[in-house]
Protein backbone atom coordinates (compact mmCIF):
# COMPACT_ATOMS: atom_id res chain seq x y z
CA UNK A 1 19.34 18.58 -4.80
CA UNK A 2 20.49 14.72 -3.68
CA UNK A 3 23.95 14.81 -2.92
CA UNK A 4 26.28 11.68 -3.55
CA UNK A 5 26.71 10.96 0.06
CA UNK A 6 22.84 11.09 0.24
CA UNK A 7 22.62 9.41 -2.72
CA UNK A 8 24.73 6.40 -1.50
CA UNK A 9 22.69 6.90 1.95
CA UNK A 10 19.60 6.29 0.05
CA UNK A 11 20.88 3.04 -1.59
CA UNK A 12 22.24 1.46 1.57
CA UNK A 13 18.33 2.22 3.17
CA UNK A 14 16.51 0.63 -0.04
CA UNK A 15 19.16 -2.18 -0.39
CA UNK A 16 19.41 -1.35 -3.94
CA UNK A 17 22.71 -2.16 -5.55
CA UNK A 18 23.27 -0.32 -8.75
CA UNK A 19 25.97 0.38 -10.83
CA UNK A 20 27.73 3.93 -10.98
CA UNK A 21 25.43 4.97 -14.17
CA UNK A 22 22.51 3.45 -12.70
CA UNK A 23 22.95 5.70 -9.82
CA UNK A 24 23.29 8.80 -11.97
CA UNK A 25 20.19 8.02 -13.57
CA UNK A 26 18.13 7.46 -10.39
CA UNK A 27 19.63 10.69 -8.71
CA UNK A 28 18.68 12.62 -11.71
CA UNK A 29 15.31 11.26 -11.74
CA UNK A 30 14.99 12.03 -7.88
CA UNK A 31 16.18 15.59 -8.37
CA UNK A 32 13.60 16.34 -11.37
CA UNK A 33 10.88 14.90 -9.02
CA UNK A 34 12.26 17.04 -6.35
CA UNK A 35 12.64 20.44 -8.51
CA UNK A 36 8.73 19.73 -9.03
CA UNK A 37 8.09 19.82 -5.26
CA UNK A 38 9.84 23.57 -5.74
CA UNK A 39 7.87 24.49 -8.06
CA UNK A 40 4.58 23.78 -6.16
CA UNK A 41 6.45 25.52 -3.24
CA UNK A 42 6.46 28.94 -5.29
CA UNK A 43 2.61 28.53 -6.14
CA UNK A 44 0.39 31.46 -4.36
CA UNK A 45 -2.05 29.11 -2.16
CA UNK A 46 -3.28 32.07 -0.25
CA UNK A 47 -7.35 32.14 -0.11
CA UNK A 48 -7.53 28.54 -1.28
CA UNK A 49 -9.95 26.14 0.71
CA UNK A 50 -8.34 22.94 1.75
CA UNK A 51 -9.98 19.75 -0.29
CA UNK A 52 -9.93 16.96 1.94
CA UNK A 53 -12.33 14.99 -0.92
CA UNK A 54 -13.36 16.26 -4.48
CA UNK A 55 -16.40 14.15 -3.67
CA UNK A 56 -18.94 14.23 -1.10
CA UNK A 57 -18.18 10.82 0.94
CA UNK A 58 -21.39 8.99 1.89
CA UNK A 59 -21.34 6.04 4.21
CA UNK A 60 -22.86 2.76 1.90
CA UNK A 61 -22.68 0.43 4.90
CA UNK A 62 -25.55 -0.99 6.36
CA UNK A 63 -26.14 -1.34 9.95
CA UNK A 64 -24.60 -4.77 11.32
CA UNK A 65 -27.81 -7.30 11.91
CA UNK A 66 -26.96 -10.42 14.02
CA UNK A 67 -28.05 -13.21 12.06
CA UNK A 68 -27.94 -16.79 12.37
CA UNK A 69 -24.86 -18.76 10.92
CA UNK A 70 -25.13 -21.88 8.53
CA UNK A 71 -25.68 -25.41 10.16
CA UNK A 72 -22.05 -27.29 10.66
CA UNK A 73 -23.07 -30.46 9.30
CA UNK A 74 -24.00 -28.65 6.20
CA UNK A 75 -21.12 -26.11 5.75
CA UNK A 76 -19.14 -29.35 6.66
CA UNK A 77 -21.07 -31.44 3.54
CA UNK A 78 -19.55 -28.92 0.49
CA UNK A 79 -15.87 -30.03 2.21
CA UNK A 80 -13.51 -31.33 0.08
CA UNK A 81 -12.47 -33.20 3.73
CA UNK A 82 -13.43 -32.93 7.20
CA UNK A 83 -12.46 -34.67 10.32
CA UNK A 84 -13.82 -34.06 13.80
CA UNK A 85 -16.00 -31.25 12.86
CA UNK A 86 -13.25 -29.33 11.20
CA UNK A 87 -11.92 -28.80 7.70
CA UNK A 88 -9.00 -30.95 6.69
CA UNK A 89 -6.56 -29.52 4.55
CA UNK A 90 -2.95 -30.02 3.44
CA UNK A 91 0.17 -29.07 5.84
CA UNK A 92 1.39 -25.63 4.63
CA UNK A 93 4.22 -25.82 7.25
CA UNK A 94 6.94 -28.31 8.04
């Protein structure tokens, strides 16, 4: 169980500012979630074989194939603006 000192602890870490019920609430909450991670404790795991996927993982990627790119003058041509063989667009920073 969360104690109040860990409790507070907890808020100061997340930055959270909540009021005194608020609190309660989310430190009940945490303890239910944490009275959960007991009871999975208590289960008998003996004999069980780890799952690291319930699927069979396949690799879908294809094999990397150097290719040749698109022409500048044409990649250029769908700009909205270009200038000096580069894409013009509008300052983002001041």
């Amino acid at each position: 169980m969360i104690s109040d000192q860990e409790m507070e602890h907890l808020k100061m870490l997340a930055r959270l500012e909540l009021s005194a019920e608020e609190t309660q609430a989310l430190k009940a909450d945490l303890n239910a979630i944490l009275a959960y991670f007991e009871q999975l404790r208590d289960l008998d795991t003996e004999g069980a074989q780890p799952l690291v996927r319930p699927i069979d993982a396949v690799n879908v990627f294809r094999d990397d194939v150097v290719q040749d790119g698109l022409p500048q003058d044409s990649v250029l041509g769908l700009a909205i603006e270009a200038q000096d063989g580069f894409f013009r667009v509008p300052r983002t920073i001041e």
